[in-house]
N, C-alpha and C. Protein backbone atom coordinates (compact mmCIF):
# COMPACT_ATOMS: atom_id res chain seq x y z
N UNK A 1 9.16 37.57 -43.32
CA UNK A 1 9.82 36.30 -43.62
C UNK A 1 10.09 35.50 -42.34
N UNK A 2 10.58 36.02 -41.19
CA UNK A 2 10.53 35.51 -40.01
C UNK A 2 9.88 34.71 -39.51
N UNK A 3 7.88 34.88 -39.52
CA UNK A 3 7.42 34.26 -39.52
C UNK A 3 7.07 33.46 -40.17
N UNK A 4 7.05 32.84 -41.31
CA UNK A 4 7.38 32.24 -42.17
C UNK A 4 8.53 30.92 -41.69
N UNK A 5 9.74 31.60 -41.34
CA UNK A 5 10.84 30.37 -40.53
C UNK A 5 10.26 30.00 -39.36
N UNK A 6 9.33 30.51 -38.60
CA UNK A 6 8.94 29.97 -37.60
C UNK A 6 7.92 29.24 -37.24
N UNK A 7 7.04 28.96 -38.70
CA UNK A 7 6.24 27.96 -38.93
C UNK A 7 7.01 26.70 -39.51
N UNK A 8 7.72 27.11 -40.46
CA UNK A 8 8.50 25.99 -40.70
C UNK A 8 8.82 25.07 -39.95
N UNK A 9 9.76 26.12 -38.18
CA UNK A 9 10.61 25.92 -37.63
C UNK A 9 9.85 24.46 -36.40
N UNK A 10 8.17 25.44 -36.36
CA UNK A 10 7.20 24.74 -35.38
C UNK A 10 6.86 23.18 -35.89
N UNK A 11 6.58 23.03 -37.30
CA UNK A 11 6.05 22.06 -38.62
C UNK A 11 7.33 21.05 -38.25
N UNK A 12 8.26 21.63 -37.91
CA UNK A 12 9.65 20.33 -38.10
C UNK A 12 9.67 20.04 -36.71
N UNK A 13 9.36 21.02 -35.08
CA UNK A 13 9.86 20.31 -34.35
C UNK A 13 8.45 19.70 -33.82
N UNK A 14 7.51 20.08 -33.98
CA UNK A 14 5.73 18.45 -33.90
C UNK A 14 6.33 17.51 -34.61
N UNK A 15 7.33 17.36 -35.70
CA UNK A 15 7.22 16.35 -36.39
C UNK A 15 8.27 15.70 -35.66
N UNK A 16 9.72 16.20 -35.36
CA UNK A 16 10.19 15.39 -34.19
C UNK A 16 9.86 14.93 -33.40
N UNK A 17 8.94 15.47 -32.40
CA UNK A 17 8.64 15.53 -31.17
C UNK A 17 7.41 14.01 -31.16
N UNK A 18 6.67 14.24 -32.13
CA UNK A 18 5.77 13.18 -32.36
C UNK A 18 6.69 11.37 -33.35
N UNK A 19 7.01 11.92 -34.27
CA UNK A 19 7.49 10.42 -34.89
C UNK A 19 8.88 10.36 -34.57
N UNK A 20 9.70 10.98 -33.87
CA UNK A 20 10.68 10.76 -33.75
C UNK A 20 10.99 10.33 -32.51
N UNK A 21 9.93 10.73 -31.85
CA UNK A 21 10.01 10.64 -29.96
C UNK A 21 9.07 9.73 -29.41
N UNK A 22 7.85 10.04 -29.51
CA UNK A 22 6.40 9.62 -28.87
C UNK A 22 6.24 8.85 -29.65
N UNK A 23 5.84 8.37 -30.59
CA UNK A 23 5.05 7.23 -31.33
C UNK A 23 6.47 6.10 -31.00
N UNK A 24 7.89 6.65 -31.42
CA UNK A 24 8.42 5.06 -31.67
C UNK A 24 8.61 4.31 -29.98
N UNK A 25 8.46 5.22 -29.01
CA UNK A 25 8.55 5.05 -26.97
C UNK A 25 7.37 4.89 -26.57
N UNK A 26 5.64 5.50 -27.24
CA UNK A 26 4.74 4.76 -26.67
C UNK A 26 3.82 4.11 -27.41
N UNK A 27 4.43 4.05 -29.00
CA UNK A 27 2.83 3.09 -29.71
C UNK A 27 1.82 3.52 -29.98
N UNK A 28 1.34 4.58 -29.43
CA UNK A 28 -0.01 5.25 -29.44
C UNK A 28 -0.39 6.24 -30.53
N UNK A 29 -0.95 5.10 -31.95
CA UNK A 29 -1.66 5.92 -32.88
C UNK A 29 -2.80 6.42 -32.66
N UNK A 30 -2.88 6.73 -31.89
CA UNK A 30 -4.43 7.62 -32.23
C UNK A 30 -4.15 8.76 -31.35
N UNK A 31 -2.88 9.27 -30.50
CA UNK A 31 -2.14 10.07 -30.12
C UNK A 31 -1.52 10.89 -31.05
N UNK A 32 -1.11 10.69 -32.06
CA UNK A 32 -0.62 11.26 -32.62
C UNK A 32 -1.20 12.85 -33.84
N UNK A 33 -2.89 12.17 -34.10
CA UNK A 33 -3.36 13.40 -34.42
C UNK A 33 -3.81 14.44 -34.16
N UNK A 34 -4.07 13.58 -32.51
CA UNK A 34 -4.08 14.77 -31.03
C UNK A 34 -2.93 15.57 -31.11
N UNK A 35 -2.18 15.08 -30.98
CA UNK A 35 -1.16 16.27 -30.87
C UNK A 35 -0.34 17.35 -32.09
N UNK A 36 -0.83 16.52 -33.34
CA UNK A 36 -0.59 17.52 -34.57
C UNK A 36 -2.00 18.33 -34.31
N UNK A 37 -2.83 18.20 -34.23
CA UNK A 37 -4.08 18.77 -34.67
C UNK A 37 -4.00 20.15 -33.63
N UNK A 38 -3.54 19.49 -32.42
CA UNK A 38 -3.40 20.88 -31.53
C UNK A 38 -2.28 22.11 -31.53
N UNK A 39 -1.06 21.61 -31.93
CA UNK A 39 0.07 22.19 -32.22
C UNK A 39 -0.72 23.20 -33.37
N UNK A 40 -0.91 22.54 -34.90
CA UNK A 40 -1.01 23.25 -35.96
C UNK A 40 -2.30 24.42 -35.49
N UNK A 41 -3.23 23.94 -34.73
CA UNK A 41 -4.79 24.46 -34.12
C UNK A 41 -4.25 26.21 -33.27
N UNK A 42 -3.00 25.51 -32.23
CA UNK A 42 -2.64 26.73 -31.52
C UNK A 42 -1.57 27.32 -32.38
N UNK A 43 -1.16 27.33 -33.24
CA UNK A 43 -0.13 28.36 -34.08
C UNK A 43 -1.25 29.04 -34.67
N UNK A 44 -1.83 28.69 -35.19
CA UNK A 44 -2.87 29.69 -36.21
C UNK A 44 -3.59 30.34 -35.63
N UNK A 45 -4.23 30.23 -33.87
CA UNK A 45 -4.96 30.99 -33.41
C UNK A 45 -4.24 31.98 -32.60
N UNK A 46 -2.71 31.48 -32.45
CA UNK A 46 -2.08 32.67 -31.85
C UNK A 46 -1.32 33.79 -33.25
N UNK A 47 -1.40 33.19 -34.35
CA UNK A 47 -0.82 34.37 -35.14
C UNK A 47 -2.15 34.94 -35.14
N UNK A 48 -3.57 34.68 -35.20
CA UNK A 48 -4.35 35.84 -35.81
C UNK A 48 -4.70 36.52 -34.66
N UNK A 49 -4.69 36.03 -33.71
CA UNK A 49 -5.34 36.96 -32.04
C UNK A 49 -3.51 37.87 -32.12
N UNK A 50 -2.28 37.65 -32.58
CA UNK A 50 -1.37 38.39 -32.55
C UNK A 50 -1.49 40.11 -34.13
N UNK A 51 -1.84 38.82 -34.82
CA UNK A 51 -1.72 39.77 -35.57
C UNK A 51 -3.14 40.82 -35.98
N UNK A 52 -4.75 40.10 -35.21
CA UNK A 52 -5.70 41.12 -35.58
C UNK A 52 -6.09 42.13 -34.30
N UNK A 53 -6.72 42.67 -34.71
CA UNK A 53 -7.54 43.72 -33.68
C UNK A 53 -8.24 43.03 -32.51
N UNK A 54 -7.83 42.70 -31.62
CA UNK A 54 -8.81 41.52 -31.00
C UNK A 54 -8.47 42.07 -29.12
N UNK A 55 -9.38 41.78 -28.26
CA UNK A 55 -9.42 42.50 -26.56
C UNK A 55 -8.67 41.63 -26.05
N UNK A 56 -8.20 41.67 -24.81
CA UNK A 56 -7.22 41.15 -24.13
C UNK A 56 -8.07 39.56 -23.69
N UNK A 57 -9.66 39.74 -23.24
CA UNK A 57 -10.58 38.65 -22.85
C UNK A 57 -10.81 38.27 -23.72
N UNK A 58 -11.20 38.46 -25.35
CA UNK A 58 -10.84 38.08 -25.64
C UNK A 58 -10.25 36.61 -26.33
N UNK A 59 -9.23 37.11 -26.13
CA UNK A 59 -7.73 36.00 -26.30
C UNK A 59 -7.93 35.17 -25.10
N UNK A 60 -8.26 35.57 -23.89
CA UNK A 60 -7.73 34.95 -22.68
C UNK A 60 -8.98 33.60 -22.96
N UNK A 61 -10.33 33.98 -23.37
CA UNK A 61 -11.43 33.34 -23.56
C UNK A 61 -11.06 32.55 -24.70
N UNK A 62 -9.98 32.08 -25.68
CA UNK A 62 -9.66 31.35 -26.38
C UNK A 62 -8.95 30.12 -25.67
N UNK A 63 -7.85 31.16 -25.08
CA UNK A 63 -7.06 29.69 -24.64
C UNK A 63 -7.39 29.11 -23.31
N UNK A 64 -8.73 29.82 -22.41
CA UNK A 64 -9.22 28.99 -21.38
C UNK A 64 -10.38 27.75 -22.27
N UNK A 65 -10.42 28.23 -23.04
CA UNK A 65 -11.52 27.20 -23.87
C UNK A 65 -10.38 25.54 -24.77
N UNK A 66 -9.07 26.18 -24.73
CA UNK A 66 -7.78 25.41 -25.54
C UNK A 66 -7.56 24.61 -23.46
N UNK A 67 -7.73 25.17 -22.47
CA UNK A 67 -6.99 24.26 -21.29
C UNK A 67 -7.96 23.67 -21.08
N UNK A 68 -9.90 23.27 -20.98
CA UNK A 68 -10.13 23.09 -20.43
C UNK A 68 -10.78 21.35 -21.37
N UNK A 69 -9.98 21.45 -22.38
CA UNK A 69 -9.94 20.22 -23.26
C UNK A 69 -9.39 19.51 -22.82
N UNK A 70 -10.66 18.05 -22.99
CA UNK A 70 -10.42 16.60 -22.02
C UNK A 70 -10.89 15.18 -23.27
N UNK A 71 -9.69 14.41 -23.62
CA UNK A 71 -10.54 13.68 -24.30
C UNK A 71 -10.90 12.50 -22.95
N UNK A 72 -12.19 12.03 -23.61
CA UNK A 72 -12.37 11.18 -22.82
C UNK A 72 -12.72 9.79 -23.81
N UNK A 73 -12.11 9.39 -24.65
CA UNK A 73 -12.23 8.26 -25.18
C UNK A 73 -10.98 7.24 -24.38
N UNK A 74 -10.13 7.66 -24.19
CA UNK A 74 -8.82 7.04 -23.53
C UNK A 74 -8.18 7.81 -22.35
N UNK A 75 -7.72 7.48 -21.31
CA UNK A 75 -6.88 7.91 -20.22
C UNK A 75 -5.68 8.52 -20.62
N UNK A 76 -5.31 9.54 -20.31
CA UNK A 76 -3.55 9.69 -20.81
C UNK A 76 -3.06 9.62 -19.51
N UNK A 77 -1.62 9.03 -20.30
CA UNK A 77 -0.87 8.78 -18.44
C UNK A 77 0.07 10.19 -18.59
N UNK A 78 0.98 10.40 -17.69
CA UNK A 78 1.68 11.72 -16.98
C UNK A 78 2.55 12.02 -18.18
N UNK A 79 2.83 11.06 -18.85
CA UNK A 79 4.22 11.07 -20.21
C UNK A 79 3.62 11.94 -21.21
N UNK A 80 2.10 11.49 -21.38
CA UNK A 80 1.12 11.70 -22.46
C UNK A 80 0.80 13.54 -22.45
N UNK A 81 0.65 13.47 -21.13
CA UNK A 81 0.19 14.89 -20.77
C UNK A 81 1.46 15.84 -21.18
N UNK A 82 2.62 15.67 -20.49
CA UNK A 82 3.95 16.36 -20.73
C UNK A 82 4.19 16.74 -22.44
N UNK A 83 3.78 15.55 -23.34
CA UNK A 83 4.21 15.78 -24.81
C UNK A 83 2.67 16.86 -25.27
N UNK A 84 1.57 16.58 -24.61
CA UNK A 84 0.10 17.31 -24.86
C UNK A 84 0.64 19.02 -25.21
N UNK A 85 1.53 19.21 -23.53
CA UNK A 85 2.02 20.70 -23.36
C UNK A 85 2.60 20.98 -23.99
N UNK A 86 3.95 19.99 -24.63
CA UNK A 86 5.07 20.81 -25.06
C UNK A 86 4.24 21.02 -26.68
N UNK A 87 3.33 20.53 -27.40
CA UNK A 87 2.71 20.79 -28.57
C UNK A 87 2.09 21.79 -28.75
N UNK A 88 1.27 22.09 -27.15
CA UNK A 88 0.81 23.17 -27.63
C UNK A 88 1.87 24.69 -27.32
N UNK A 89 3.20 24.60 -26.94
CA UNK A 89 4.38 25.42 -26.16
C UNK A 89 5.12 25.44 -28.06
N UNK A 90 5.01 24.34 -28.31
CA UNK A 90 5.77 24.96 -29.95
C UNK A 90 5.05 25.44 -31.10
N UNK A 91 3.54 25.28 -30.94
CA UNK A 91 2.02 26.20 -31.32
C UNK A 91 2.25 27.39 -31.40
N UNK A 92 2.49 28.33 -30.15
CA UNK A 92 2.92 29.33 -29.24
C UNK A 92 3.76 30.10 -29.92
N UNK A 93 4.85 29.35 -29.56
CA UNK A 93 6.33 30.31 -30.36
C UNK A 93 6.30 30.09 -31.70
N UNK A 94 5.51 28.64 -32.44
CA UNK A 94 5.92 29.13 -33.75
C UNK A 94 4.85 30.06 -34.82
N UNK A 95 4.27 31.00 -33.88
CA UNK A 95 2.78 31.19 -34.24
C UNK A 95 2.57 32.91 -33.91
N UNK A 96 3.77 33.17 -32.98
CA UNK A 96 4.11 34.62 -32.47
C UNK A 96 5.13 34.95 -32.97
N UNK A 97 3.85 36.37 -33.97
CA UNK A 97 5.04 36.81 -34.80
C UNK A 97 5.65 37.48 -34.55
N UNK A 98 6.04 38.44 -32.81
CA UNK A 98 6.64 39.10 -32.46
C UNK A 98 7.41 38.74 -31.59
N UNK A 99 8.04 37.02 -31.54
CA UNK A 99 9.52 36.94 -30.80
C UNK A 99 10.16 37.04 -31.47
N UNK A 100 11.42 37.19 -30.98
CA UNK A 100 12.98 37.01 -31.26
C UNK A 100 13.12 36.06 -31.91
N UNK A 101 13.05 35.78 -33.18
CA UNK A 101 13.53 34.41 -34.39
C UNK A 101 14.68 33.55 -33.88
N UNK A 102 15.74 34.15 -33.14
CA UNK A 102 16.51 33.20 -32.28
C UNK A 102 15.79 32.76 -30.80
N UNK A 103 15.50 33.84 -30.74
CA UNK A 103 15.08 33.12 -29.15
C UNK A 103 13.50 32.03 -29.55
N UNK A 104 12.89 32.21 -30.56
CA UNK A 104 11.92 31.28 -30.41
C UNK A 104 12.31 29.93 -31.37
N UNK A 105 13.47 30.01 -32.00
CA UNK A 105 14.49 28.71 -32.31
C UNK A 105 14.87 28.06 -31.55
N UNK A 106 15.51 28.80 -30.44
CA UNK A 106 16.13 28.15 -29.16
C UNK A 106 15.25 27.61 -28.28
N UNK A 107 14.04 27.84 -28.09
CA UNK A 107 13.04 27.59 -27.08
C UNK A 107 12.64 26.13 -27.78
N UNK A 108 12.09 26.28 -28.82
CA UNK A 108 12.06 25.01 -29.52
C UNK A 108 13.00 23.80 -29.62
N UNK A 109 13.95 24.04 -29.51
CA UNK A 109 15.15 22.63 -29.39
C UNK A 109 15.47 22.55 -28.24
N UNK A 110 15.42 23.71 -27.16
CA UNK A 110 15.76 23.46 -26.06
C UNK A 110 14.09 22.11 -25.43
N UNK A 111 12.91 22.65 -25.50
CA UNK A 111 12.20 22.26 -25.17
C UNK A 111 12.11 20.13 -25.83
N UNK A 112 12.83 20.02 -27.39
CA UNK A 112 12.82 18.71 -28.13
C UNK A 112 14.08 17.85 -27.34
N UNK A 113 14.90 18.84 -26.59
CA UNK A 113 15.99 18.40 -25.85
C UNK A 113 15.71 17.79 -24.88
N UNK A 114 14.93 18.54 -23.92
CA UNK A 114 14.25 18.16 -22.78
C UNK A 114 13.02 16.92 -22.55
N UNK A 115 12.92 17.14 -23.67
CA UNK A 115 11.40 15.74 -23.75
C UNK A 115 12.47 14.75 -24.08
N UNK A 116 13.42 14.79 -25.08
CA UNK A 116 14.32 13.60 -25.54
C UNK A 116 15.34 12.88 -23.99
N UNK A 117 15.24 13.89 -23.45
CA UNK A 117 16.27 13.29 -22.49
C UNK A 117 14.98 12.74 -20.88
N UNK A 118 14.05 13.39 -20.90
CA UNK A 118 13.25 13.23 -19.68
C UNK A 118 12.25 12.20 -19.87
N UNK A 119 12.21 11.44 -21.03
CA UNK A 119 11.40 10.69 -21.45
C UNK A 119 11.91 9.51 -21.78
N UNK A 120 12.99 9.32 -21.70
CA UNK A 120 14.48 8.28 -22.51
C UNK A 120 14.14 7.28 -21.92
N UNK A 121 13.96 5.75 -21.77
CA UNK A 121 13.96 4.85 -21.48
C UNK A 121 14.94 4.57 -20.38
N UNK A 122 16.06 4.93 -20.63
CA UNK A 122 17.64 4.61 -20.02
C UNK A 122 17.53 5.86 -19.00
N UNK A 123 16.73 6.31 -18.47
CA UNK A 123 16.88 7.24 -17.14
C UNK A 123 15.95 6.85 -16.25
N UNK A 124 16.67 6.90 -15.19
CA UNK A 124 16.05 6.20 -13.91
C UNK A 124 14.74 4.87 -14.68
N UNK A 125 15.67 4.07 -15.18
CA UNK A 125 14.86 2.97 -15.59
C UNK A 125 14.23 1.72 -14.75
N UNK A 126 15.32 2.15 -13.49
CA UNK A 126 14.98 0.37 -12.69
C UNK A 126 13.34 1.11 -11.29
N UNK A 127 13.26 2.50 -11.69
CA UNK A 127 12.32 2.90 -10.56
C UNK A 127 10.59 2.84 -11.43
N UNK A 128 10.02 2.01 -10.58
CA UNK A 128 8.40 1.42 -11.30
C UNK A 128 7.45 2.25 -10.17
N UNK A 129 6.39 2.56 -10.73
CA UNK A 129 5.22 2.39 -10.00
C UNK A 129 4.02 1.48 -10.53
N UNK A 130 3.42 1.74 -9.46
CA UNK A 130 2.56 0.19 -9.92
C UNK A 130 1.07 -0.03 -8.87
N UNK A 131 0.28 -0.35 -9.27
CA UNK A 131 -0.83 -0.69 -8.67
C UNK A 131 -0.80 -2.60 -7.95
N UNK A 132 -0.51 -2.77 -7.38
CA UNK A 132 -0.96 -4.24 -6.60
C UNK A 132 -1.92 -4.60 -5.69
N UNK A 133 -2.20 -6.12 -5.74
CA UNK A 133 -3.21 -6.31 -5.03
C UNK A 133 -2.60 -7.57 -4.12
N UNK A 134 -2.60 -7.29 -3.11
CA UNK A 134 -2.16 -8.22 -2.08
C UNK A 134 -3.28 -9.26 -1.97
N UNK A 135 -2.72 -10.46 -1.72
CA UNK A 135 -4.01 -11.53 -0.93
C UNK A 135 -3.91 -11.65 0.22
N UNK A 136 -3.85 -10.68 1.22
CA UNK A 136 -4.03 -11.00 2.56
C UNK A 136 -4.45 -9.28 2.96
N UNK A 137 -5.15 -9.01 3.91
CA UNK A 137 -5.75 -7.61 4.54
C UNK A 137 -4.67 -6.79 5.56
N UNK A 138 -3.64 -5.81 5.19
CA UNK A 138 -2.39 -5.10 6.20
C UNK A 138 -3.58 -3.95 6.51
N UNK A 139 -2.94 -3.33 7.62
CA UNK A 139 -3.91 -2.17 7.62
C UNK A 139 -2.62 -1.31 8.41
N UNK A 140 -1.10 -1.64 8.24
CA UNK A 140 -0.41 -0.50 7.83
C UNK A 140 0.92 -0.68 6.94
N UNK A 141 1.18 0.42 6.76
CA UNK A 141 2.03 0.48 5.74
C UNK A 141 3.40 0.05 6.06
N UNK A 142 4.21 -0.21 7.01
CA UNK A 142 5.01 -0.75 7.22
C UNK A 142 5.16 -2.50 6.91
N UNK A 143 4.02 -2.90 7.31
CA UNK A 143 3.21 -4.51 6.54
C UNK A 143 3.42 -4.77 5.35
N UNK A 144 2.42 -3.65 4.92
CA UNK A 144 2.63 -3.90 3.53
C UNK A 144 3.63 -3.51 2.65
N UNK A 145 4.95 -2.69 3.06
CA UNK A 145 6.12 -2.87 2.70
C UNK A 145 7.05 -3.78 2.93
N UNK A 146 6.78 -5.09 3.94
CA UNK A 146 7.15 -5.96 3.65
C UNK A 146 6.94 -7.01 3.01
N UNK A 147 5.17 -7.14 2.89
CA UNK A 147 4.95 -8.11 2.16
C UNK A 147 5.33 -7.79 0.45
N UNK A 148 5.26 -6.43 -0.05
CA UNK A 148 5.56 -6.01 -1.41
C UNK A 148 6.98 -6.26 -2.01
N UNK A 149 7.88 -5.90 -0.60
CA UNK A 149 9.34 -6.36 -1.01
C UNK A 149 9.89 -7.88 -1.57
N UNK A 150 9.15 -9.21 -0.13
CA UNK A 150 9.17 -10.24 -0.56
C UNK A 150 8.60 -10.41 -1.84
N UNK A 151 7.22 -9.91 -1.96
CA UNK A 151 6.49 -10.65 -3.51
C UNK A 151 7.77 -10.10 -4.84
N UNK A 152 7.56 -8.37 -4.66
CA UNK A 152 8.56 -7.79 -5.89
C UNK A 152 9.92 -8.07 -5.83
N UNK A 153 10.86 -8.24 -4.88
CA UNK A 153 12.16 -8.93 -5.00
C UNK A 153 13.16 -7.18 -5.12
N UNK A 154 12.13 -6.40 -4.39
CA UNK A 154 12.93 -5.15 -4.79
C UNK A 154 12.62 -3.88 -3.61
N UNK A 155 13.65 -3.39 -3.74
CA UNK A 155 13.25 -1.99 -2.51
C UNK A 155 12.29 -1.12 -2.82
N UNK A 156 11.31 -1.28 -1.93
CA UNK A 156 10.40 -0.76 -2.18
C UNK A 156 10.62 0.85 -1.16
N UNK A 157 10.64 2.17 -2.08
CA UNK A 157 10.68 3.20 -1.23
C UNK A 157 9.15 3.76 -1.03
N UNK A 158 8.60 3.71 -1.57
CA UNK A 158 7.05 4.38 -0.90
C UNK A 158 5.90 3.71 -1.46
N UNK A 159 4.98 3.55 -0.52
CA UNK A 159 3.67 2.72 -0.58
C UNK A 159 2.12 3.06 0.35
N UNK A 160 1.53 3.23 -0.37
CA UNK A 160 0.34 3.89 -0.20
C UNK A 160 -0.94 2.87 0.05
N UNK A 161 -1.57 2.31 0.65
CA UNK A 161 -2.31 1.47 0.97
C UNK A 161 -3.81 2.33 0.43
N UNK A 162 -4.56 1.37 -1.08
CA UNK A 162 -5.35 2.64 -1.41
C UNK A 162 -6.72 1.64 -0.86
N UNK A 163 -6.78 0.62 -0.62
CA UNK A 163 -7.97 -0.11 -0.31
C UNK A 163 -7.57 -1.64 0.32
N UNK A 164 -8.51 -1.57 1.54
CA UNK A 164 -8.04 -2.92 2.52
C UNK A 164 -9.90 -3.52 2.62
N UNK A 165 -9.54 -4.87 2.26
CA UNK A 165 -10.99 -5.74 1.98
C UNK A 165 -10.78 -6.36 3.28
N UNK A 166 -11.65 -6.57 4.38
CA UNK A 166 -11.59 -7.71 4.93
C UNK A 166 -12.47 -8.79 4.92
N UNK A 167 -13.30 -8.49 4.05
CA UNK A 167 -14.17 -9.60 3.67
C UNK A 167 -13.41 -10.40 2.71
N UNK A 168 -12.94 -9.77 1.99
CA UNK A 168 -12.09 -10.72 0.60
C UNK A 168 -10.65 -11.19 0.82
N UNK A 169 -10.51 -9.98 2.01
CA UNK A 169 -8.93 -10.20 2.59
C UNK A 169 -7.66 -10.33 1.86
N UNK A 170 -8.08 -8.71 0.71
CA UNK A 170 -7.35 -8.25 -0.11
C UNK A 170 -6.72 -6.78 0.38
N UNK A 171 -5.58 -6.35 -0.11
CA UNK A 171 -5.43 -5.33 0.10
C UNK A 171 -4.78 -4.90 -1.45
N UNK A 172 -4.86 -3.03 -1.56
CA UNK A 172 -4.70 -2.67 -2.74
C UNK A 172 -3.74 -1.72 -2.59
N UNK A 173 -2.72 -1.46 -2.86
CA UNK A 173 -1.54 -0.86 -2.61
C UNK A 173 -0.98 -0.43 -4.38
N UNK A 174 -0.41 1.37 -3.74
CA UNK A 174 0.28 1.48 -4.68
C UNK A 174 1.63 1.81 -4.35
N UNK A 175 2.71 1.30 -5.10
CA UNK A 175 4.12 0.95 -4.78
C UNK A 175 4.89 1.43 -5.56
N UNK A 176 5.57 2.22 -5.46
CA UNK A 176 7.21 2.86 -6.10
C UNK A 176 8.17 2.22 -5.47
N UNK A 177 8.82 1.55 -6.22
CA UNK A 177 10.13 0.58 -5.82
C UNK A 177 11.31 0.65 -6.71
N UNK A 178 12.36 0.01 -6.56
CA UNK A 178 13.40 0.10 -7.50
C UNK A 178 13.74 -1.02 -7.60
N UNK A 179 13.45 -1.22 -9.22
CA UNK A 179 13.73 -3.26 -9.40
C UNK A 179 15.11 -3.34 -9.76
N UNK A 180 15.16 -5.07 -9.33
CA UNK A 180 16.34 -5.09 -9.53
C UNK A 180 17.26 -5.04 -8.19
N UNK A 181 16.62 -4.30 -7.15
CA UNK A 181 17.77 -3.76 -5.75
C UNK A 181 16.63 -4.54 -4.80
N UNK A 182 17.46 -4.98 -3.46
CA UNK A 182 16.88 -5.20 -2.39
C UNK A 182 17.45 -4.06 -1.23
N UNK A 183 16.17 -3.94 -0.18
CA UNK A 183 16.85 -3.06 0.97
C UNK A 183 17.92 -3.80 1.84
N UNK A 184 19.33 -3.48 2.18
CA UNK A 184 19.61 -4.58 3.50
C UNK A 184 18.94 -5.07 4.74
N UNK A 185 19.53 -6.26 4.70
CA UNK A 185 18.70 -6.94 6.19
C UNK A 185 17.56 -6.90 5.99
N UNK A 186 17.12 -7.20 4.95
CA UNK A 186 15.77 -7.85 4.84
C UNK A 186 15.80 -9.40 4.21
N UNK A 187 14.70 -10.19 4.95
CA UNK A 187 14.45 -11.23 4.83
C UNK A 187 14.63 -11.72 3.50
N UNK A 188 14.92 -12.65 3.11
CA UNK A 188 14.43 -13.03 1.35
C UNK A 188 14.29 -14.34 1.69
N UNK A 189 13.11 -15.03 0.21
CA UNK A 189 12.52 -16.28 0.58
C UNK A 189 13.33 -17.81 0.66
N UNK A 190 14.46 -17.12 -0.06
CA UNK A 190 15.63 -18.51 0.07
C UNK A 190 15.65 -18.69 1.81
N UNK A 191 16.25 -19.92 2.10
CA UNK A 191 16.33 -20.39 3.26
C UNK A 191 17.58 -20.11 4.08
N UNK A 192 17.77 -19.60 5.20
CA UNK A 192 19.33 -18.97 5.68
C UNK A 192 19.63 -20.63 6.19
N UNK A 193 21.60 -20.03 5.98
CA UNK A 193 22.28 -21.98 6.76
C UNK A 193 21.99 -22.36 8.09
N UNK A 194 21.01 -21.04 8.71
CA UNK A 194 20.61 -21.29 9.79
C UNK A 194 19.91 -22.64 10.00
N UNK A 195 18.70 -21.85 9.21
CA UNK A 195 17.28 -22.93 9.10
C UNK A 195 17.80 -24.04 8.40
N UNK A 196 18.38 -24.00 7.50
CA UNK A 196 18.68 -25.63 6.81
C UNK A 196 19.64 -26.36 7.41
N UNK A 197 20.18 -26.19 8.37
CA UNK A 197 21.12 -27.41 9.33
C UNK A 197 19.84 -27.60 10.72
N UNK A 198 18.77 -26.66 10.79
CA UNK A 198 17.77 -27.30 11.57
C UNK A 198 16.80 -28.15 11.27
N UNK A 199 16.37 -27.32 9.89
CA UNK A 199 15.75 -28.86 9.39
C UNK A 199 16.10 -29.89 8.63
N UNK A 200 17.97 -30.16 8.80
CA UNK A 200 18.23 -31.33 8.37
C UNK A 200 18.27 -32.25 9.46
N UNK A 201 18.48 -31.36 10.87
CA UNK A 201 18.68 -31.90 12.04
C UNK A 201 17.25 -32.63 12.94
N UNK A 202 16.06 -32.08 11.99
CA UNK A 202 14.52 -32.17 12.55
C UNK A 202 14.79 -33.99 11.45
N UNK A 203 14.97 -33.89 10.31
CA UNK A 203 14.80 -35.05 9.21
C UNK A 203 15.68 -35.80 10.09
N UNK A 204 16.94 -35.76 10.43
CA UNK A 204 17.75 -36.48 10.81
C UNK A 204 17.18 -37.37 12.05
N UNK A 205 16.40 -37.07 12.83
CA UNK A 205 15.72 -37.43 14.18
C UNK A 205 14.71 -38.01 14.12
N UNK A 206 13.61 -37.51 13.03
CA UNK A 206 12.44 -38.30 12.11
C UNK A 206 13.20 -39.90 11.84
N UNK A 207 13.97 -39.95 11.32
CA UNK A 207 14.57 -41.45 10.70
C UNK A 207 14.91 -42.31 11.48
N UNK A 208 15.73 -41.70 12.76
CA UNK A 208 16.10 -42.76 13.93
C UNK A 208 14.98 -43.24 14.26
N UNK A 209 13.48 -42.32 15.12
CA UNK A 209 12.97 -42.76 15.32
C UNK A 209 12.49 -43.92 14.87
């Protein structure tokens, strides 16, 4: 009967994990039968390699054939991959009929806990990464952390210069910043009361003449 609750247990938390989590935070229907198809795929191949007569290679020759699966119709980004694992991690436990019925309960909510909170919108929300393309050619990174700060309006903590054109006199930078914040003592494009009592004082001299 155990196993039995622990298909159940697997059946309810894919179904969290997918419409309750992932589809309504990234949109992505055609994600979604990826990751039922694999969940339900790895429970059934770990109860029968558990429960039949079967060699240690085996098994091992199953699930190197389950890691070395790539779709290639679409890119998944790092979020995509994380929910990929935890589907096939509640496959696993709800599919082995020889854990602990509590402990493979607990593994399961602990794991719906962890995606719910590490995936949340509202955590570390103001930190972006990002691909940009500069219109002018830096060829170091100190440059181009200033020119990224002025354009993005934000502290930029690390930046990677992935391609410098000098024919096109582009550069291609990737940037982790935190929007929303500036670093101190850095420049910004408003004008200081410096400069604007000089060039009222430049206009002012224009007119006499």
């Amino acid at each position: 009967m155990s196993i039995f609750l622990l298909i159940a247990a697997d059946l309810l938390a894919i179904s969290v994990l997918v419409f309750g989590l992932y589809f309504p935070r990234h949109r992505r229907r055609d994600m979604i039968v990826a990751f039922l198809a694999i969940n339900v795929g790895v429970m059934g191949v770990t109860y029968a390699m558990a429960t039949a007569d079967v060699s240690l290679g085996f098994g091992l020759g199953i699930f190197a054939v389950l890691s070395i699966i790539r779709l290639r119709s679409t890119e998944m980004g790092h979020e995509e991959i994380a929910y990929y694992f935890t589907a096939i991690a509640l496959g696993l436990l709800g599919g082995f009929p020889g854990i602990n019925q509590a402990v493979g309960l607990s593994l399961m909510a602990v794991m719906l806990v962890m995606m719910a909170i590490g995936d949340s919108p509202r955590l570390l929300s103001r930190y972006r990464t990002q691909h940009v393309m500069l219109d002018t050619a830096v060829s170091t990174e100190d440059e181009a952390r200033r020119e990224l700060e002025d354009l993005l309006g934000a502290t930029v903590h690390r930046v990677r210069i992935v391609k410098t054109d000098l024919v096109q006199q582009t550069t291609l930078c990737e940037v982790r910043y935190e929007a929303g914040t500036r670093r101190p003592g850095n420049p910004t494009a408003e004008p200081t009361a410096a400069s604007a009592v000089h060039r009222d004082d430049m206009l002012t001299a224009g007119a006499a003449r």
